[in-house]
PDB file of N, CA and C in Angstrom:
ATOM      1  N   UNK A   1       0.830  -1.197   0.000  1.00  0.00           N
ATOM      2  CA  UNK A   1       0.000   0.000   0.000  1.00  0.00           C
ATOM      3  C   UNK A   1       0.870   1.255   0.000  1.00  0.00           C
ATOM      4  N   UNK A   2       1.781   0.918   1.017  1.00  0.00           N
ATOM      5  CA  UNK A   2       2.490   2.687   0.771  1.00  0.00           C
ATOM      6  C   UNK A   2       3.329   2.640  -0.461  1.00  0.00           C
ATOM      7  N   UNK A   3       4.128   1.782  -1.089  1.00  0.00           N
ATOM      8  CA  UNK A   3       4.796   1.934  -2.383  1.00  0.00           C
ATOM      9  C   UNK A   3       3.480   1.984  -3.232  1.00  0.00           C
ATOM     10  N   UNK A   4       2.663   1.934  -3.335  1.00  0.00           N
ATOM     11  CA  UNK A   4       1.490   2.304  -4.408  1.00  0.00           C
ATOM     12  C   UNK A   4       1.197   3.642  -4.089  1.00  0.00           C
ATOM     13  N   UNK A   5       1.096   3.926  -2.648  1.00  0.00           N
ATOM     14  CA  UNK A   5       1.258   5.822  -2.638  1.00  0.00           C
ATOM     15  C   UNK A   5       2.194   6.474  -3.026  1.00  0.00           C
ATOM     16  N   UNK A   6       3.211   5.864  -2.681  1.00  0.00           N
ATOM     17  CA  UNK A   6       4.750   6.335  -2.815  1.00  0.00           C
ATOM     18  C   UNK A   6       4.528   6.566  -4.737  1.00  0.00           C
ATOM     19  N   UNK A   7       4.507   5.894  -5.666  1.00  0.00           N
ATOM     20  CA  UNK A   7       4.560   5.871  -6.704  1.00  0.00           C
ATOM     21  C   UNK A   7       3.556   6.846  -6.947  1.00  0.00           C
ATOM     22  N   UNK A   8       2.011   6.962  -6.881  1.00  0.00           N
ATOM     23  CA  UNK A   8       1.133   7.775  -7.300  1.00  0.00           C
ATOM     24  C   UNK A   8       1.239   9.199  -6.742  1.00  0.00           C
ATOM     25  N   UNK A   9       2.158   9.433  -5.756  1.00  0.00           N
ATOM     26  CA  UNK A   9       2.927  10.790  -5.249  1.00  0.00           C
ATOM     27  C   UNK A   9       3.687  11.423  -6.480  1.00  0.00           C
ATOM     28  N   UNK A  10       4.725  10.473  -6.658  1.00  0.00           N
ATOM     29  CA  UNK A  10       5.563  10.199  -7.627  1.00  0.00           C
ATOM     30  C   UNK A  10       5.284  10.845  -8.872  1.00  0.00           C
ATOM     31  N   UNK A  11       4.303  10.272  -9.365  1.00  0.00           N
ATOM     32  CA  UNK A  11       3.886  10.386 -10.530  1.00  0.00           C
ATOM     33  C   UNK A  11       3.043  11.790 -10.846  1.00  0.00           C
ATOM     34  N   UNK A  12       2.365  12.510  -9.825  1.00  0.00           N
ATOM     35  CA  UNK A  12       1.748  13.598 -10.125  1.00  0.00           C
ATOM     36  C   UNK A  12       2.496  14.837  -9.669  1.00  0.00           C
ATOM     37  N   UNK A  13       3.485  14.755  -8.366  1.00  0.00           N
ATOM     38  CA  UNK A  13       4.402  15.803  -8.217  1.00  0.00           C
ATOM     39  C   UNK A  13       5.570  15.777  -9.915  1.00  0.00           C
ATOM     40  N   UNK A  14       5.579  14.626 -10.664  1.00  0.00           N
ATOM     41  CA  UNK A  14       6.171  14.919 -11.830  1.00  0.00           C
ATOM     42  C   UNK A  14       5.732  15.185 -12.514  1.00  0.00           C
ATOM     43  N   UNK A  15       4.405  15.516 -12.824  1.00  0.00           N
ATOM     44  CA  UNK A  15       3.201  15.944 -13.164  1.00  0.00           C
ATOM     45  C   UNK A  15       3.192  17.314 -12.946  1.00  0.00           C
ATOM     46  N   UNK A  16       3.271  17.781 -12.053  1.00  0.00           N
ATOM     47  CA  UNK A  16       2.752  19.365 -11.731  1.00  0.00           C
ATOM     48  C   UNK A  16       4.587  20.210 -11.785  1.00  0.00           C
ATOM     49  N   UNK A  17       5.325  19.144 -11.590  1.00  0.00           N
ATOM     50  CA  UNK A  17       6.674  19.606 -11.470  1.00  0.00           C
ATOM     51  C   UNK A  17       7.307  19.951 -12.820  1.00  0.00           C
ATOM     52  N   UNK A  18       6.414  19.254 -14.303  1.00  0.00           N
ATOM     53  CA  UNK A  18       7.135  19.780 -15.679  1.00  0.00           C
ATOM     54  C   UNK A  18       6.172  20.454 -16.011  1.00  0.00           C
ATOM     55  N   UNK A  19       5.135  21.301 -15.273  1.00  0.00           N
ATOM     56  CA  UNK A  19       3.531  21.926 -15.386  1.00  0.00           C
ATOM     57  C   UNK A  19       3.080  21.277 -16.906  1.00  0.00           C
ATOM     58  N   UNK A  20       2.807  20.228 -16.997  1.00  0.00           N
ATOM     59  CA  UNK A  20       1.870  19.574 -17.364  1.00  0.00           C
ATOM     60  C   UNK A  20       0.663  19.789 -17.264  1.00  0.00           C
ATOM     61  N   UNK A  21       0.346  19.534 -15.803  1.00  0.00           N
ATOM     62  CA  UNK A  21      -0.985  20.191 -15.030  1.00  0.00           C
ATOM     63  C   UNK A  21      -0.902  20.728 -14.388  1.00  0.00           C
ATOM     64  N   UNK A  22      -1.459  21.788 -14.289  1.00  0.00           N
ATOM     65  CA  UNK A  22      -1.699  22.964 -12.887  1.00  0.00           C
ATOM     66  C   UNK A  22      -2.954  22.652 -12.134  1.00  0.00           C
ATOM     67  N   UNK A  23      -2.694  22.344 -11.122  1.00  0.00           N
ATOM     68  CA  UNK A  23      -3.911  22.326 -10.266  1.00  0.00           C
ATOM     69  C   UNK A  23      -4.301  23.291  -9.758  1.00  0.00           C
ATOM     70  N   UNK A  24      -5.940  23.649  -9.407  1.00  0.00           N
ATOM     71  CA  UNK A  24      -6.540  25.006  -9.503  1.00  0.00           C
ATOM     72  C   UNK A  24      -7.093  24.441  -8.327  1.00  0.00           C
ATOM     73  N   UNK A  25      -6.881  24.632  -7.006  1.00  0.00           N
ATOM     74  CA  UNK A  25      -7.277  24.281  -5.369  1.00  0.00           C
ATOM     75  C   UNK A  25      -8.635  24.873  -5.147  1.00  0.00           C
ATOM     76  N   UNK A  26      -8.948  24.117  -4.572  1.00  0.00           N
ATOM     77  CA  UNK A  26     -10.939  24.873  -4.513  1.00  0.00           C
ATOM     78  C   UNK A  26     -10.573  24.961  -3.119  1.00  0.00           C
ATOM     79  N   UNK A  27      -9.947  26.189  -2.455  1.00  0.00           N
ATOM     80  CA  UNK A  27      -9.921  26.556  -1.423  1.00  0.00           C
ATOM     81  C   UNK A  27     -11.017  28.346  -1.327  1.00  0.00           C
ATOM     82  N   UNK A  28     -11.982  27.944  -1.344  1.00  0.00           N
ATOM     83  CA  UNK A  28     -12.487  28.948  -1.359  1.00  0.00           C
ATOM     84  C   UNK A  28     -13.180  29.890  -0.216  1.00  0.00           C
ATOM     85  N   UNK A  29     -13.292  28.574   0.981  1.00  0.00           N
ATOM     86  CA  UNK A  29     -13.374  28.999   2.312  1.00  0.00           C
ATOM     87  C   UNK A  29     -12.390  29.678   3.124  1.00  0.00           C
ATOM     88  N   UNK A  30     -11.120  29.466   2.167  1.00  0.00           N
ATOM     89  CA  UNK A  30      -9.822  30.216   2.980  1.00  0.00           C
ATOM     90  C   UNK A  30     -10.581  31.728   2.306  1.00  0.00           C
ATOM     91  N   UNK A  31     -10.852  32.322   0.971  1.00  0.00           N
ATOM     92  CA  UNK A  31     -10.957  33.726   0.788  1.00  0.00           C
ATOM     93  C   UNK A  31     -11.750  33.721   1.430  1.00  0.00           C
ATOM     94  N   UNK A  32     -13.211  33.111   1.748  1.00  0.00           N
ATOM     95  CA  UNK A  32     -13.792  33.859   2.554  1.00  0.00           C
ATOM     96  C   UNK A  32     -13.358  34.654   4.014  1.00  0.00           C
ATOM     97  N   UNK A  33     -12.317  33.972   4.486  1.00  0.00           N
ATOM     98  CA  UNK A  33     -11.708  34.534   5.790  1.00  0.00           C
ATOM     99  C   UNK A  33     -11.122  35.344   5.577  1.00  0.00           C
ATOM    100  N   UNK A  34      -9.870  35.458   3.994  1.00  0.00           N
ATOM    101  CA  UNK A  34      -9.187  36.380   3.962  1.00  0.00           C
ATOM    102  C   UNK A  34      -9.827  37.920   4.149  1.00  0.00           C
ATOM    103  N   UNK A  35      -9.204  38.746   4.936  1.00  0.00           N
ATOM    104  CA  UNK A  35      -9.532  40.269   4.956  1.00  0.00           C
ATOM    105  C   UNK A  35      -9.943  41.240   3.763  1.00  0.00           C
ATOM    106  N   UNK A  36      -8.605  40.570   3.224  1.00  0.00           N
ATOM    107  CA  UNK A  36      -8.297  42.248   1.592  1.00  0.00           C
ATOM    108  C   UNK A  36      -9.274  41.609   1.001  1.00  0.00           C
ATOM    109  N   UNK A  37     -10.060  40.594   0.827  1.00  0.00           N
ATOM    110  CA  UNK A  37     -10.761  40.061  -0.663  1.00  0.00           C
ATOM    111  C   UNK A  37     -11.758  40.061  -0.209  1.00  0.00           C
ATOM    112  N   UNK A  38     -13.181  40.608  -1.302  1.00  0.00           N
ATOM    113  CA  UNK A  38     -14.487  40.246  -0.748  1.00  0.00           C
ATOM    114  C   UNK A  38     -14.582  39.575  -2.145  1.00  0.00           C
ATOM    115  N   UNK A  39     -15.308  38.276  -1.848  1.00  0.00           N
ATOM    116  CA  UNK A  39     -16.370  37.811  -2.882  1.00  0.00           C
ATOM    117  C   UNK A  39     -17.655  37.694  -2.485  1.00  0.00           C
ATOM    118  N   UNK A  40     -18.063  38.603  -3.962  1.00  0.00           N
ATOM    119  CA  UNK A  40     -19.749  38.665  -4.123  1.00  0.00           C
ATOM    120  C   UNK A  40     -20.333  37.924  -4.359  1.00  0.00           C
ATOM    121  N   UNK A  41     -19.802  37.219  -5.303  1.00  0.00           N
ATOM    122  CA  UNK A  41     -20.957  35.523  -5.726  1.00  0.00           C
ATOM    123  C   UNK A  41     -20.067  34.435  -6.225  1.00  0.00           C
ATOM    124  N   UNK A  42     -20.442  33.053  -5.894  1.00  0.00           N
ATOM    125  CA  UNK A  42     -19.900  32.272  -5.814  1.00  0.00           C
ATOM    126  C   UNK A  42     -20.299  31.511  -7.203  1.00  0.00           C
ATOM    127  N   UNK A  43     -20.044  30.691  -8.388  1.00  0.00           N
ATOM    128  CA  UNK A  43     -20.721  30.568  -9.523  1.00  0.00           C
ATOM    129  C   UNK A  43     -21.544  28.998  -8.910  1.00  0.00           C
ATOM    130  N   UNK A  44     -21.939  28.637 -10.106  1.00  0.00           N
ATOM    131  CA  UNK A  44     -22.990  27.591  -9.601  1.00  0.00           C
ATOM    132  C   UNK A  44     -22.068  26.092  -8.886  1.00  0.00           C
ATOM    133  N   UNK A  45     -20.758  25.625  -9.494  1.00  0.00           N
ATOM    134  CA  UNK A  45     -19.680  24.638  -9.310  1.00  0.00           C
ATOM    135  C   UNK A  45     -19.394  25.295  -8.115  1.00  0.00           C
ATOM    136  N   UNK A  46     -19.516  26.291  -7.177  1.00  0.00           N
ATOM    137  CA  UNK A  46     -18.935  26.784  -5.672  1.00  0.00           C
ATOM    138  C   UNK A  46     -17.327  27.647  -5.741  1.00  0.00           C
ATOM    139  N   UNK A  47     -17.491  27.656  -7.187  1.00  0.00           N
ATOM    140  CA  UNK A  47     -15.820  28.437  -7.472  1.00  0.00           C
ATOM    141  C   UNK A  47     -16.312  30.130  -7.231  1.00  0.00           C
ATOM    142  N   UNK A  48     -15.434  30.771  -6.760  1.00  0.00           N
ATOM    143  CA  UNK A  48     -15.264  32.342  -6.552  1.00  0.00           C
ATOM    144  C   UNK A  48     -15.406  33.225  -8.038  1.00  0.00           C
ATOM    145  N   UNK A  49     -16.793  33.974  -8.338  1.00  0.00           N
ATOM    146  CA  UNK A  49     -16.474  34.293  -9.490  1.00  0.00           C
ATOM    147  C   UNK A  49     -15.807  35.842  -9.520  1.00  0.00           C
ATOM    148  N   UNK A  50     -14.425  35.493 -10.072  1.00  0.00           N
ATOM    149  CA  UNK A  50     -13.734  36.654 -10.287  1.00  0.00           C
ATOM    150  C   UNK A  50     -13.667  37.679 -11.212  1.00  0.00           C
ATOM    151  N   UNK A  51     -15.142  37.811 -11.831  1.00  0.00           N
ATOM    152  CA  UNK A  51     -14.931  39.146 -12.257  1.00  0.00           C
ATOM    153  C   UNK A  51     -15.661  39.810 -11.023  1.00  0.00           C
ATOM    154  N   UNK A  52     -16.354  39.370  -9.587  1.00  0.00           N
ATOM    155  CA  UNK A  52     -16.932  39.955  -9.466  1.00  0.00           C
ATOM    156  C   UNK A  52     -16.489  40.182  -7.919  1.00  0.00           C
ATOM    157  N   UNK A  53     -14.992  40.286  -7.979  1.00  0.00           N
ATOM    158  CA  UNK A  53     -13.830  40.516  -7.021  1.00  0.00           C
ATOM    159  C   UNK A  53     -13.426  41.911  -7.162  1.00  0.00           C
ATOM    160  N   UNK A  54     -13.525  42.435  -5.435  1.00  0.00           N
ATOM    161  CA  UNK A  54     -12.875  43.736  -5.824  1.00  0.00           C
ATOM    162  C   UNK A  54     -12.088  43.711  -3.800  1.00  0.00           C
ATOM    163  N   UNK A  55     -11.403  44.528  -3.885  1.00  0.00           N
ATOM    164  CA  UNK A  55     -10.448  44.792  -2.813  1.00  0.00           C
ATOM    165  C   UNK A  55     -11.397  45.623  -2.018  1.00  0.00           C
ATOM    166  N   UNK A  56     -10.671  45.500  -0.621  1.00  0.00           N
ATOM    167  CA  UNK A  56     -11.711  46.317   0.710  1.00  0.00           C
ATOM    168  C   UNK A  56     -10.548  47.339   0.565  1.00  0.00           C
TER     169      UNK A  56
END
């Protein structure tokens, strides 16, 4: 089990490490805490819609 993690670690940090893929983190409960950022509406998938981002 852990050499099957060990490898699938492996394989996507070499992945994101020749940016192949960029992963786009759905951390969106962290902006809500953040201070400087307000978001107004959230789109229907729960992603932050950023045109409709503006600074405090």
């Amino acid at each position: 089990m852990n050499r099957r993690f060990a490898t699938i670690a492996a394989f996507f940090h070499e992945m994101t490490h020749q940016r192949y893929v960029i992963p786009l983190l759905h951390h969106w409960m962290e902006f809500a805490t953040e201070k400087s950022f307000t978001w107004r509406d959230l789109n229907t998938l729960g992603w932050p819609d950023f045109s409709q981002l503006w600074l405090e």
